[in-house]
C-alpha atoms as a PDB file:
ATOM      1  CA  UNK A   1     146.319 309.916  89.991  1.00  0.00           C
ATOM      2  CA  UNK A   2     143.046 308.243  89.104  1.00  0.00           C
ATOM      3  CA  UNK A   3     144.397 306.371  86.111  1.00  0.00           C
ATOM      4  CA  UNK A   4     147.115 305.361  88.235  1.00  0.00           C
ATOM      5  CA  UNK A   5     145.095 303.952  90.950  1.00  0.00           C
ATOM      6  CA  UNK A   6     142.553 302.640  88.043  1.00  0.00           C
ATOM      7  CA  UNK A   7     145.587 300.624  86.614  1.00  0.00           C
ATOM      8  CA  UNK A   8     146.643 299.303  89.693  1.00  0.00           C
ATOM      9  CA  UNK A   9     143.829 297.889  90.206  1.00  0.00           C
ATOM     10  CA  UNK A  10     143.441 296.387  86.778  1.00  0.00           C
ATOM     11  CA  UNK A  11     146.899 294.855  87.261  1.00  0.00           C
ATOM     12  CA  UNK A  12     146.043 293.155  90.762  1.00  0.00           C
ATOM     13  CA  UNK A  13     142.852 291.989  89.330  1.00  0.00           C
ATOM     14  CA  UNK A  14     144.494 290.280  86.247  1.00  0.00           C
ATOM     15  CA  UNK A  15     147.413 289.549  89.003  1.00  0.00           C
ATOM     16  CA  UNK A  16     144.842 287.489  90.682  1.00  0.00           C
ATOM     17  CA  UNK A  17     142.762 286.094  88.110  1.00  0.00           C
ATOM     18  CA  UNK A  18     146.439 284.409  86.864  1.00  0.00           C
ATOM     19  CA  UNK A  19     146.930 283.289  90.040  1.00  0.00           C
ATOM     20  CA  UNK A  20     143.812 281.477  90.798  1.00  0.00           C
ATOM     21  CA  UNK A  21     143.870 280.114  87.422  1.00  0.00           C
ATOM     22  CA  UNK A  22     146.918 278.241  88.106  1.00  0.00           C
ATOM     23  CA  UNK A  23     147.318 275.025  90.766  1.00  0.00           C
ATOM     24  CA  UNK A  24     149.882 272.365  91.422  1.00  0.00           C
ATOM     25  CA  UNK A  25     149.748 268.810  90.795  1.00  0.00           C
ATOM     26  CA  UNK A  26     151.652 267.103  93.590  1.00  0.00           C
ATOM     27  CA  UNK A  27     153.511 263.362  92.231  1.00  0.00           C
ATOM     28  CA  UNK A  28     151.162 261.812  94.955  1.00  0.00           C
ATOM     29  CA  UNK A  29     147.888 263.253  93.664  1.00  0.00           C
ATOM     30  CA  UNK A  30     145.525 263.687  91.197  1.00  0.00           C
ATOM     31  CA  UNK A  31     143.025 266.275  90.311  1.00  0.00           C
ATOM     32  CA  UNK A  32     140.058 266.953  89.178  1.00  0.00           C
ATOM     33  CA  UNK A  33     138.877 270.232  87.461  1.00  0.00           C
ATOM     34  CA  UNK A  34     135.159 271.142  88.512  1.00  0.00           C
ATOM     35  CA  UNK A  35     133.029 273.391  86.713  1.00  0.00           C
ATOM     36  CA  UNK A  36     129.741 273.818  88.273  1.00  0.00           C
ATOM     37  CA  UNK A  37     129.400 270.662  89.610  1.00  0.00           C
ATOM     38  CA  UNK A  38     130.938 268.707  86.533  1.00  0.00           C
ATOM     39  CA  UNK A  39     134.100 267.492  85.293  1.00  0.00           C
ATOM     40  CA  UNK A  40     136.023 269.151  82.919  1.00  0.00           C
ATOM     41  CA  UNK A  41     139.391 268.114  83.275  1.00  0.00           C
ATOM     42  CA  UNK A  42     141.619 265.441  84.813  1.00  0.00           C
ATOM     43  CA  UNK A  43     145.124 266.074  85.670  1.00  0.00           C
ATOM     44  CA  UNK A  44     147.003 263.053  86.324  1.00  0.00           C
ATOM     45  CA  UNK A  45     150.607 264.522  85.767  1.00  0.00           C
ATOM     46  CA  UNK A  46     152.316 266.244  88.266  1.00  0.00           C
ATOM     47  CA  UNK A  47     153.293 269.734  87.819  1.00  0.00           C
ATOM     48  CA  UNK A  48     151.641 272.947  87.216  1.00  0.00           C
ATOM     49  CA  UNK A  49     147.907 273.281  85.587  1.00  0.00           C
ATOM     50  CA  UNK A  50     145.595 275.871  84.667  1.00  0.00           C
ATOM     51  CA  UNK A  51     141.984 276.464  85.284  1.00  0.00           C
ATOM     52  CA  UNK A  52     139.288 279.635  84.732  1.00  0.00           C
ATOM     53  CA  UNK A  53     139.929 281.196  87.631  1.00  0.00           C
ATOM     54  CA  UNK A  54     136.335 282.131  90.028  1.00  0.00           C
ATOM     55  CA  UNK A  55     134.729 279.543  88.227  1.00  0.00           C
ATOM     56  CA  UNK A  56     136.791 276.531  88.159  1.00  0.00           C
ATOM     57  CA  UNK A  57     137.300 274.044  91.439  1.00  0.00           C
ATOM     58  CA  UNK A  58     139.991 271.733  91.922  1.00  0.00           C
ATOM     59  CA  UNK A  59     139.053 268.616  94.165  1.00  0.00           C
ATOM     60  CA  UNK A  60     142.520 266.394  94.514  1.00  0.00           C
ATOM     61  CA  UNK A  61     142.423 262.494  95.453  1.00  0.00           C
ATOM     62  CA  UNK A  62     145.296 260.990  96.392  1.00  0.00           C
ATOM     63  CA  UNK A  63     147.428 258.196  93.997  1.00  0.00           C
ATOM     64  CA  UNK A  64     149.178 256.608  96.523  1.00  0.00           C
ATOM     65  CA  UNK A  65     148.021 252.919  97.495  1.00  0.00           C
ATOM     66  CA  UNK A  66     145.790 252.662 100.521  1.00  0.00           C
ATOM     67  CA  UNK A  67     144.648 250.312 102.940  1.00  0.00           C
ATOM     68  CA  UNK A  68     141.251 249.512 104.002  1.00  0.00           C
ATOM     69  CA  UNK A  69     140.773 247.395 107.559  1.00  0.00           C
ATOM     70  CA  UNK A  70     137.569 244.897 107.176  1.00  0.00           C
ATOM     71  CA  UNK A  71     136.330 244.429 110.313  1.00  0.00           C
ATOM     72  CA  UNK A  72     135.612 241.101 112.021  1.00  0.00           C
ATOM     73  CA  UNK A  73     133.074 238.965 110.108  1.00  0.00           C
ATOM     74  CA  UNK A  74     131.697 235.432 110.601  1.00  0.00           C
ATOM     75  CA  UNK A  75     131.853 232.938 107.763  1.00  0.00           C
ATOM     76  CA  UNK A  76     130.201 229.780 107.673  1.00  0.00           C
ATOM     77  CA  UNK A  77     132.998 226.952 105.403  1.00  0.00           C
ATOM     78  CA  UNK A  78     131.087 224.167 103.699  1.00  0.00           C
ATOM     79  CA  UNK A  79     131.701 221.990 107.021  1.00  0.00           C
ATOM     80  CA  UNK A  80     129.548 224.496 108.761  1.00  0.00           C
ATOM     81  CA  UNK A  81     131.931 225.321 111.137  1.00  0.00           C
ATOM     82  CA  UNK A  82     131.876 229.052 111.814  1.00  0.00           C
ATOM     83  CA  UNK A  83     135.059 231.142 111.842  1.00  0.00           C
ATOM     84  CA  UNK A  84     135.219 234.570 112.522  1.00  0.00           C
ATOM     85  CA  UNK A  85     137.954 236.471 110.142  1.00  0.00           C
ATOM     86  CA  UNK A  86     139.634 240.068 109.769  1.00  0.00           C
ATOM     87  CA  UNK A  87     141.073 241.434 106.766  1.00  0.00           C
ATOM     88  CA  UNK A  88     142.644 244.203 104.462  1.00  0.00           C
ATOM     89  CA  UNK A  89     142.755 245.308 101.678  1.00  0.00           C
ATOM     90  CA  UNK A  90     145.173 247.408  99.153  1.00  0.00           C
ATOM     91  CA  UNK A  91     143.535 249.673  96.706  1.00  0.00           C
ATOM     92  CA  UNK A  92     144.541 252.316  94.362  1.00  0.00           C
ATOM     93  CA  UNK A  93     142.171 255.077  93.270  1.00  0.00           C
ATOM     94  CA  UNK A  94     142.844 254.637  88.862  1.00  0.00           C
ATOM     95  CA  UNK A  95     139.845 256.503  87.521  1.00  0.00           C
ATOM     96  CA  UNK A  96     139.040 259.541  89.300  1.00  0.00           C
ATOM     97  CA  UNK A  97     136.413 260.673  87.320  1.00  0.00           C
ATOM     98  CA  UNK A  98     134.525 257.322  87.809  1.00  0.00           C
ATOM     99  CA  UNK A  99     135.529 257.748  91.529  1.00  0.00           C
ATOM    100  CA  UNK A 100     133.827 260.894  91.939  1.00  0.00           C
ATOM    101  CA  UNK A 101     130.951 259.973  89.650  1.00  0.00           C
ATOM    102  CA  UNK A 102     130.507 257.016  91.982  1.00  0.00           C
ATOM    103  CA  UNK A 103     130.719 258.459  95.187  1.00  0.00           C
ATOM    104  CA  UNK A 104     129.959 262.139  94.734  1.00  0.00           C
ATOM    105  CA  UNK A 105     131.451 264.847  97.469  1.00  0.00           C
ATOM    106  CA  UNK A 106     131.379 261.670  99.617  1.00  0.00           C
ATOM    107  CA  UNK A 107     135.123 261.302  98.804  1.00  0.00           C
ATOM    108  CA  UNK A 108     137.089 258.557 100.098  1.00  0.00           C
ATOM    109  CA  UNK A 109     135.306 257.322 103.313  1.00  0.00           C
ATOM    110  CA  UNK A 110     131.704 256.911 101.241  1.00  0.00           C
ATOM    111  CA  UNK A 111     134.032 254.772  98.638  1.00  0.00           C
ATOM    112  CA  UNK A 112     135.665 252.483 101.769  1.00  0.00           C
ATOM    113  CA  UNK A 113     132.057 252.068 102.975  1.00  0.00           C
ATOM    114  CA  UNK A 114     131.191 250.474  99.820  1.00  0.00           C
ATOM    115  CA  UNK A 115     134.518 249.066  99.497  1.00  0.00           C
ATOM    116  CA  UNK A 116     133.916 246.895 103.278  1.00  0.00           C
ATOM    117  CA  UNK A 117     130.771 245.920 101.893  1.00  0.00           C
ATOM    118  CA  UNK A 118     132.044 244.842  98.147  1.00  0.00           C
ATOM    119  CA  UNK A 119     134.762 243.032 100.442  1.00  0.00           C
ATOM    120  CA  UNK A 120     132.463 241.289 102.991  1.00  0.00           C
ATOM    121  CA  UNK A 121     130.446 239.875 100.173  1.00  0.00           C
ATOM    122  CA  UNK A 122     133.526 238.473  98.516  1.00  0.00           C
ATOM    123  CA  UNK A 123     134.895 237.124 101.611  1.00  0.00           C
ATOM    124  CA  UNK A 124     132.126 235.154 102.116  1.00  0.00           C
ATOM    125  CA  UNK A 125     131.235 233.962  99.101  1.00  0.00           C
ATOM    126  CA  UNK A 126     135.046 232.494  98.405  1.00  0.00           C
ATOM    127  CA  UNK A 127     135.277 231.315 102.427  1.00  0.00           C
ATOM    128  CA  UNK A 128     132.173 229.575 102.071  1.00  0.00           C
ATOM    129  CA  UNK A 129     132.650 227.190  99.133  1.00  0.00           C
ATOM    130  CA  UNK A 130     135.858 225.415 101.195  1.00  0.00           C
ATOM    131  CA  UNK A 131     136.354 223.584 104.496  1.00  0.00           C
ATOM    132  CA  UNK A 132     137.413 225.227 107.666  1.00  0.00           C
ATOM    133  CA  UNK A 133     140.983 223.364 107.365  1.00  0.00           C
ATOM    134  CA  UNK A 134     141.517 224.939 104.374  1.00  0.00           C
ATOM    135  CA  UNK A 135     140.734 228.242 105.584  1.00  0.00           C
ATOM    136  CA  UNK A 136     142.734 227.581 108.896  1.00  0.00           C
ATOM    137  CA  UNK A 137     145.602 226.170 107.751  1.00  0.00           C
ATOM    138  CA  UNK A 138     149.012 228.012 106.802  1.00  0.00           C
ATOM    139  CA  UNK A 139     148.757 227.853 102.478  1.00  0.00           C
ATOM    140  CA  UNK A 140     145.510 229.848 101.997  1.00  0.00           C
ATOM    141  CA  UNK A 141     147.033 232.315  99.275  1.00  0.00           C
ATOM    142  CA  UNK A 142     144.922 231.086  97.006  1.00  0.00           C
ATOM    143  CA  UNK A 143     141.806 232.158  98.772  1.00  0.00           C
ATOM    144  CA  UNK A 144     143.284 235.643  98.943  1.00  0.00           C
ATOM    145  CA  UNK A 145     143.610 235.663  95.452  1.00  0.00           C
ATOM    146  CA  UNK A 146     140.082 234.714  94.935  1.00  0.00           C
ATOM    147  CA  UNK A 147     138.331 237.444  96.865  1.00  0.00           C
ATOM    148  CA  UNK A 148     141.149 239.657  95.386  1.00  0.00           C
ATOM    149  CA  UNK A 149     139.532 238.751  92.228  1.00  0.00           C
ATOM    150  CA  UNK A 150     136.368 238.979  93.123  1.00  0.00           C
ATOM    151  CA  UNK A 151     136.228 242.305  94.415  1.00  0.00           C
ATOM    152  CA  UNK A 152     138.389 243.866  91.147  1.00  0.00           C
ATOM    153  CA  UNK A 153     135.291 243.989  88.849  1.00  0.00           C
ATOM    154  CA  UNK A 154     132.995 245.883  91.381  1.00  0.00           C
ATOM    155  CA  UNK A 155     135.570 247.652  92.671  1.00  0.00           C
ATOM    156  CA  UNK A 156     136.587 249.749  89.027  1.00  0.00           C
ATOM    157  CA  UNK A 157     132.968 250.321  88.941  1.00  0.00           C
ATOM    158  CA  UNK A 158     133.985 253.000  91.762  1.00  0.00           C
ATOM    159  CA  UNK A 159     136.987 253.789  89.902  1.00  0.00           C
ATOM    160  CA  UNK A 160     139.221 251.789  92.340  1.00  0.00           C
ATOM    161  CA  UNK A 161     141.979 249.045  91.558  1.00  0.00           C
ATOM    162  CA  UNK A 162     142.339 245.988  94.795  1.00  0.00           C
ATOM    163  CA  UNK A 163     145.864 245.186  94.776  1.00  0.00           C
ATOM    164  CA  UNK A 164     146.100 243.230  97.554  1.00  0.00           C
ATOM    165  CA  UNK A 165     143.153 241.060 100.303  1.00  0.00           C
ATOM    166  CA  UNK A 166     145.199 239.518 103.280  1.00  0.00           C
ATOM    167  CA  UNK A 167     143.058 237.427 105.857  1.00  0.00           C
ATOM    168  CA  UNK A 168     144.603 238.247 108.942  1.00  0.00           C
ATOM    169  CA  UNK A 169     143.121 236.107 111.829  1.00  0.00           C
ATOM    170  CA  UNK A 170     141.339 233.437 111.867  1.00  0.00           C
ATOM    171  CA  UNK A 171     139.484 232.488 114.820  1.00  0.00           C
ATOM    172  CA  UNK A 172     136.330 230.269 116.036  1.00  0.00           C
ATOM    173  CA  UNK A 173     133.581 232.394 117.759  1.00  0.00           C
ATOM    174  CA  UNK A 174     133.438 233.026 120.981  1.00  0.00           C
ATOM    175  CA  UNK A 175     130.661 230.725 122.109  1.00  0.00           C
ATOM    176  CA  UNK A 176     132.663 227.950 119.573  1.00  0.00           C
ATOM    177  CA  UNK A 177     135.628 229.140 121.344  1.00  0.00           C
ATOM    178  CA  UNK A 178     134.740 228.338 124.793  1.00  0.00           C
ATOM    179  CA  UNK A 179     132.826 224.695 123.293  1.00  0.00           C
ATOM    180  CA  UNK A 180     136.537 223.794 121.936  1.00  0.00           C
ATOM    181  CA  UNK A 181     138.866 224.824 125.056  1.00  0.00           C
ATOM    182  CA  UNK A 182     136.022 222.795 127.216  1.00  0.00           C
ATOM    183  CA  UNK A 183     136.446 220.127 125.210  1.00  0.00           C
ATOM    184  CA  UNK A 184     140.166 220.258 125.251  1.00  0.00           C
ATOM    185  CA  UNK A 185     139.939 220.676 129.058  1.00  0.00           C
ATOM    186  CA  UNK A 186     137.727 217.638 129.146  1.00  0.00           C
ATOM    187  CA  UNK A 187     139.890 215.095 126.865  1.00  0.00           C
ATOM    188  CA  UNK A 188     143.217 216.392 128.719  1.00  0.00           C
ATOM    189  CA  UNK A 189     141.532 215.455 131.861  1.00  0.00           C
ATOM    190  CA  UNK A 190     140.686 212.106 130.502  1.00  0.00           C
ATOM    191  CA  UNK A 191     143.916 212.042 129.121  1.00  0.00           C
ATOM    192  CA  UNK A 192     145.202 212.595 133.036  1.00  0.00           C
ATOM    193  CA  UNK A 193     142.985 210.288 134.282  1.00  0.00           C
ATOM    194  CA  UNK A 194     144.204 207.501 132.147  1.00  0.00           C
ATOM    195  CA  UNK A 195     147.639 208.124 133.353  1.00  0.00           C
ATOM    196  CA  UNK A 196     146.828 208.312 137.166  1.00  0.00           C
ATOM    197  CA  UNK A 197     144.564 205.061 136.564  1.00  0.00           C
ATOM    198  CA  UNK A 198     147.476 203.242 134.913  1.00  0.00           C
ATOM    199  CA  UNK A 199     150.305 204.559 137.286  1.00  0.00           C
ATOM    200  CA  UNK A 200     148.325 203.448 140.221  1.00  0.00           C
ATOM    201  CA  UNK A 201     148.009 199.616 138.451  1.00  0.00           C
ATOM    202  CA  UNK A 202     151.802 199.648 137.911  1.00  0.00           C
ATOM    203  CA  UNK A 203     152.175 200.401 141.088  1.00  0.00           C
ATOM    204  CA  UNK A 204     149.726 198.029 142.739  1.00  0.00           C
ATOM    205  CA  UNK A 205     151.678 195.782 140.720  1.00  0.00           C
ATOM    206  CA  UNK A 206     155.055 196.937 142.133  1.00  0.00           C
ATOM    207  CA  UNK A 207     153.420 196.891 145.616  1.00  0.00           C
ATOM    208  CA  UNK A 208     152.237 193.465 145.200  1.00  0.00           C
ATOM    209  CA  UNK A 209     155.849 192.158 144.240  1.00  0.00           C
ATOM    210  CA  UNK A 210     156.905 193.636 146.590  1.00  0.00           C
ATOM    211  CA  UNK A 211     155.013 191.862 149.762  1.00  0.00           C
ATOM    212  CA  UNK A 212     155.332 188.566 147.697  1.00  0.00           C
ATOM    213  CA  UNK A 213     159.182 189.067 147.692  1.00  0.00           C
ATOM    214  CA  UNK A 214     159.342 190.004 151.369  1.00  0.00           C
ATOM    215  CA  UNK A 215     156.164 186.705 152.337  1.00  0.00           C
ATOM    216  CA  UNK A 216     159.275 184.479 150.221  1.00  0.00           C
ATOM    217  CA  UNK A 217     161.976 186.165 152.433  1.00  0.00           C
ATOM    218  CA  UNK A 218     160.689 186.139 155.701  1.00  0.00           C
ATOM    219  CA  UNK A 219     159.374 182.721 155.026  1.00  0.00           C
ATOM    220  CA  UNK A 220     163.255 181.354 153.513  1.00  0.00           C
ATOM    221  CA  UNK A 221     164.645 183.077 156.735  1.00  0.00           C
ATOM    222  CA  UNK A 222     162.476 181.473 159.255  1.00  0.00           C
ATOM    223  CA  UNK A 223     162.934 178.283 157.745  1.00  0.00           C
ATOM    224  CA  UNK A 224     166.291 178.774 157.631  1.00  0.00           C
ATOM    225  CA  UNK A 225     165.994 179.581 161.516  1.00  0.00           C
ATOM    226  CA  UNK A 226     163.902 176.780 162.115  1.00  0.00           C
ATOM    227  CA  UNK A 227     166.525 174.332 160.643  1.00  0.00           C
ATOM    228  CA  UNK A 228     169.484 175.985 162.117  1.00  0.00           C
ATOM    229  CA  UNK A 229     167.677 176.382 165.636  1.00  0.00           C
ATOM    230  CA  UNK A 230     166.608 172.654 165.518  1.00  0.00           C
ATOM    231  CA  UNK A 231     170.610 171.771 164.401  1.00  0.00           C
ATOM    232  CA  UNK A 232     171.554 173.919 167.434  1.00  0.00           C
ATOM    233  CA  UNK A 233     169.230 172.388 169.744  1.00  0.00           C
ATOM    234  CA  UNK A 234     170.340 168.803 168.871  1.00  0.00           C
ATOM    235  CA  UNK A 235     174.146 169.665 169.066  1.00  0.00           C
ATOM    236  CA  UNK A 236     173.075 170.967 172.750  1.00  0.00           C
ATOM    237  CA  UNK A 237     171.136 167.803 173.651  1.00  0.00           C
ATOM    238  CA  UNK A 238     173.941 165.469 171.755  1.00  0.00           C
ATOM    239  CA  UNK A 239     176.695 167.402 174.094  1.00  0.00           C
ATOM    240  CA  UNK A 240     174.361 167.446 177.250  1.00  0.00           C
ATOM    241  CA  UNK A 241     173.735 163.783 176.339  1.00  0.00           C
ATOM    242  CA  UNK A 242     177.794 163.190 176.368  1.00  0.00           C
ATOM    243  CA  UNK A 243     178.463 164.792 179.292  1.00  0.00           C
ATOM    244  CA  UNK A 244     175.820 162.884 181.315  1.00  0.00           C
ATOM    245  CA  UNK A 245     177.575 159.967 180.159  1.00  0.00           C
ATOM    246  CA  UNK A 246     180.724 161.079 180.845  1.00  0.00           C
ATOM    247  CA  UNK A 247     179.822 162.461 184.339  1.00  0.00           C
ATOM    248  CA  UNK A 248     176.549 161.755 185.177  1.00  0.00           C
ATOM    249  CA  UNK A 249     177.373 163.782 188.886  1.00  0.00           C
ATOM    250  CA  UNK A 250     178.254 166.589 187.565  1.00  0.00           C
ATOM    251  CA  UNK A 251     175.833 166.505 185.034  1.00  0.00           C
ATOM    252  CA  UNK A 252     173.123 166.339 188.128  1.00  0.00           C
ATOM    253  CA  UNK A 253     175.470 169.339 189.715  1.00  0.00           C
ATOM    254  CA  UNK A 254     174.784 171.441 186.789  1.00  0.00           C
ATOM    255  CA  UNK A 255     171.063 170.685 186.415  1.00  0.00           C
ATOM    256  CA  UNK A 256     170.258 171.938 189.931  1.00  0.00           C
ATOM    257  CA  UNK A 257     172.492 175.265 189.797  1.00  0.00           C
ATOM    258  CA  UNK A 258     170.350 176.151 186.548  1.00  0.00           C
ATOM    259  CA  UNK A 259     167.040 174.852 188.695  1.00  0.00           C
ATOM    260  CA  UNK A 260     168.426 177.349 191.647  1.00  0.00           C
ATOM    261  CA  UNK A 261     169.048 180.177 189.202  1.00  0.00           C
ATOM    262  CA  UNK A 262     165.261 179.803 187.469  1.00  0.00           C
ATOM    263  CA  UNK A 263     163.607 178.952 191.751  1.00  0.00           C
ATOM    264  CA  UNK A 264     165.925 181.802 193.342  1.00  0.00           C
ATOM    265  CA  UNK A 265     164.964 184.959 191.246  1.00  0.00           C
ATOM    266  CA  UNK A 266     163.642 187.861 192.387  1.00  0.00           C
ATOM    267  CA  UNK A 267     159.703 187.898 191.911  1.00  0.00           C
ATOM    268  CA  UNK A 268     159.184 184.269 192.244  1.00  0.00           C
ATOM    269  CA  UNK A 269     156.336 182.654 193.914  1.00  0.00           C
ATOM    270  CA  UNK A 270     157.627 181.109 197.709  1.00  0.00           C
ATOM    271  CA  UNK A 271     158.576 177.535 197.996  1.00  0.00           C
ATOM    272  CA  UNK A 272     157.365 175.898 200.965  1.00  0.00           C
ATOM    273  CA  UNK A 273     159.614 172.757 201.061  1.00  0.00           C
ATOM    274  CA  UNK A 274     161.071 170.464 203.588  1.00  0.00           C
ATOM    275  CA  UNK A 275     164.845 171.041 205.088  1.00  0.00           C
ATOM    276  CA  UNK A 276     165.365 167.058 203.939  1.00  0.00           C
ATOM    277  CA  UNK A 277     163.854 167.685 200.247  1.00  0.00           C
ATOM    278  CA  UNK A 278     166.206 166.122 197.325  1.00  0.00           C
ATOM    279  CA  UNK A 279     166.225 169.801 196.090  1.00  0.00           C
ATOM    280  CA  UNK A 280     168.613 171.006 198.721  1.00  0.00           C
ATOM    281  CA  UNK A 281     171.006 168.397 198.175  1.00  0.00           C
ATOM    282  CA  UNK A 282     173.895 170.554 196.383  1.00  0.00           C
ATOM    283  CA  UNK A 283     172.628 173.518 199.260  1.00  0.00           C
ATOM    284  CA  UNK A 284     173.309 171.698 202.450  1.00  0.00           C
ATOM    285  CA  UNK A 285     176.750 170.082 201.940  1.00  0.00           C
ATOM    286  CA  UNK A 286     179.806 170.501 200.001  1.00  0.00           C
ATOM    287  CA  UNK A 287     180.153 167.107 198.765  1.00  0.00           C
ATOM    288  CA  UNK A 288     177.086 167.547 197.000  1.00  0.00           C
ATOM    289  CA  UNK A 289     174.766 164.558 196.102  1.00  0.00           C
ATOM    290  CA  UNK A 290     177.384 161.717 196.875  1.00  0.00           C
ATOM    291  CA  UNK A 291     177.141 163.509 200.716  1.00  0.00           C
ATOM    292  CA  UNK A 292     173.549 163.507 201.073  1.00  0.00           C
ATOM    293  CA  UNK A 293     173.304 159.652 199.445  1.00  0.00           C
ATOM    294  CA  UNK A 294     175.525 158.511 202.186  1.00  0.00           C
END
């Protein structure tokens, strides 16, 4: 009964002791094997491995290709114009025993700490030997490709490979920011203001045509009247004058109806006159002036 128990427990320790020696390589990792606190293997395949089992630690990294945000940095381009830019970056981790020498148990976040900074340093350095335009406009791949560069040597220090650097905005600084769309506001507005200024000329101009044309108008047509009222009143004295000639009594008939018609209105000032004035001649008998001559 004892032996039996005895080899049980033989054959669960040994059970165990396989177990624990033995780990898997996933085909998105690699591994490390530690032995008290130093490498001793490096298992890139994937697939099943073996280590001493108690003693041995695995520590796994991953092998697929990772991005890294760079936050917001200012730049100053050879015009001294200050930008502000964000990136990324790609990067593998290729050597994982220089990645661990590098950054110890710090793992991946100590190595994109000194990643950022590796990529700060780059992104100035490259940013600030061009112009802002350059850096602004649309075909900057070449820039990328220069910090990309740039950062590849220091980065396989740490056991990392960059793949990629993208600069993904571009942007003045805030104070620059509001200096710009001021002075955007400003020229627009001046921009405006030349426009108002030479709408209100054309149409002073208009305007002044205008009162010319209507001065020439007015002017033709009361000349026109003029002529045609002077024509009118000659015709009228020309066939006054020829009836008079032709009639000279009823000529004097007519004069005094028109003189009653102006004397004999309503609202007229009294006439004091005697019964035997001239001007009651046509009044006091039918036969009208010939009557009275007699």
């Amino acid at each position: 009964m004892n032996r039996s128990v005895i080899l049980l427990g033989i054959l669960g320790v040994l059970g165990l002791g396989v177990l624990s020696s033995i780990f898997i390589v996933d085909e998105r990792e690699k591994a490390l094997v530690m032995r008290f606190g130093r490498v001793v293997n490096v298992q890139e395949a994937p697939g099943l491995a073996f280590k001493l089992p108690f003693i041995d630690e695995v520590v796994k990294y991953d092998d697929r290709i990772l991005s890294l945000e760079v936050g917001p940095l200012e730049v100053t381009p050879l015009d001294d114009r200050r930008l502000v830019v964000d990136a990324f970056a790609r990067y593998r981790i290729t050597d994982v025993r220089r990645f661990r020498e590098a950054v110890g148990v710090g793992n991946v976040a100590a190595a994109e700490s000194r990643l950022d900074n590796i990529m700060r340093d780059q992104t100035r350095e490259v940013l600030g030997q061009v112009s802002s335009n350059d850096i602004l406009s649309s075909d900057r791949a070449a820039l990328m490709l220069r910090i990309r560069n740039g950062a590849i040597t220091q980065a396989r220090a740490l056991g990392l490979e960059v793949i990629d650097v993208r600069l993904k905005r571009t942007d003045l600084p805030q104070a620059n920011l509001d200096a710009t769309f001021a002075r955007m506001r400003a020229e627009r507005e001046r921009e405006a203001a030349d426009e108002i200024a030479r709408g209100e000329e054309a149409a002073q101009r208009v305007r002044a045509q205008a009162d010319r044309t209507e001065v020439e108008l007015v002017s033709e047509a009361e000349r026109e009247a003029e002529v045609i009222r002077g024509e009118a009143d000659a015709e009228r004295n020309r066939v006054f004058a020829e009836a008079y000639g032709r009639d000279p009594e009823f000529f004097e008939f007519y004069r005094s109806l028109n003189a009653y018609a102006k004397s004999l209105q309503a609202g007229n000032s009294s006439l004091v006159l005697s019964p035997d004035n001239e001007f009651f001649n046509y009044l006091k008998s039918s036969d009208g002036a010939r009557a009275a001559a007699e």
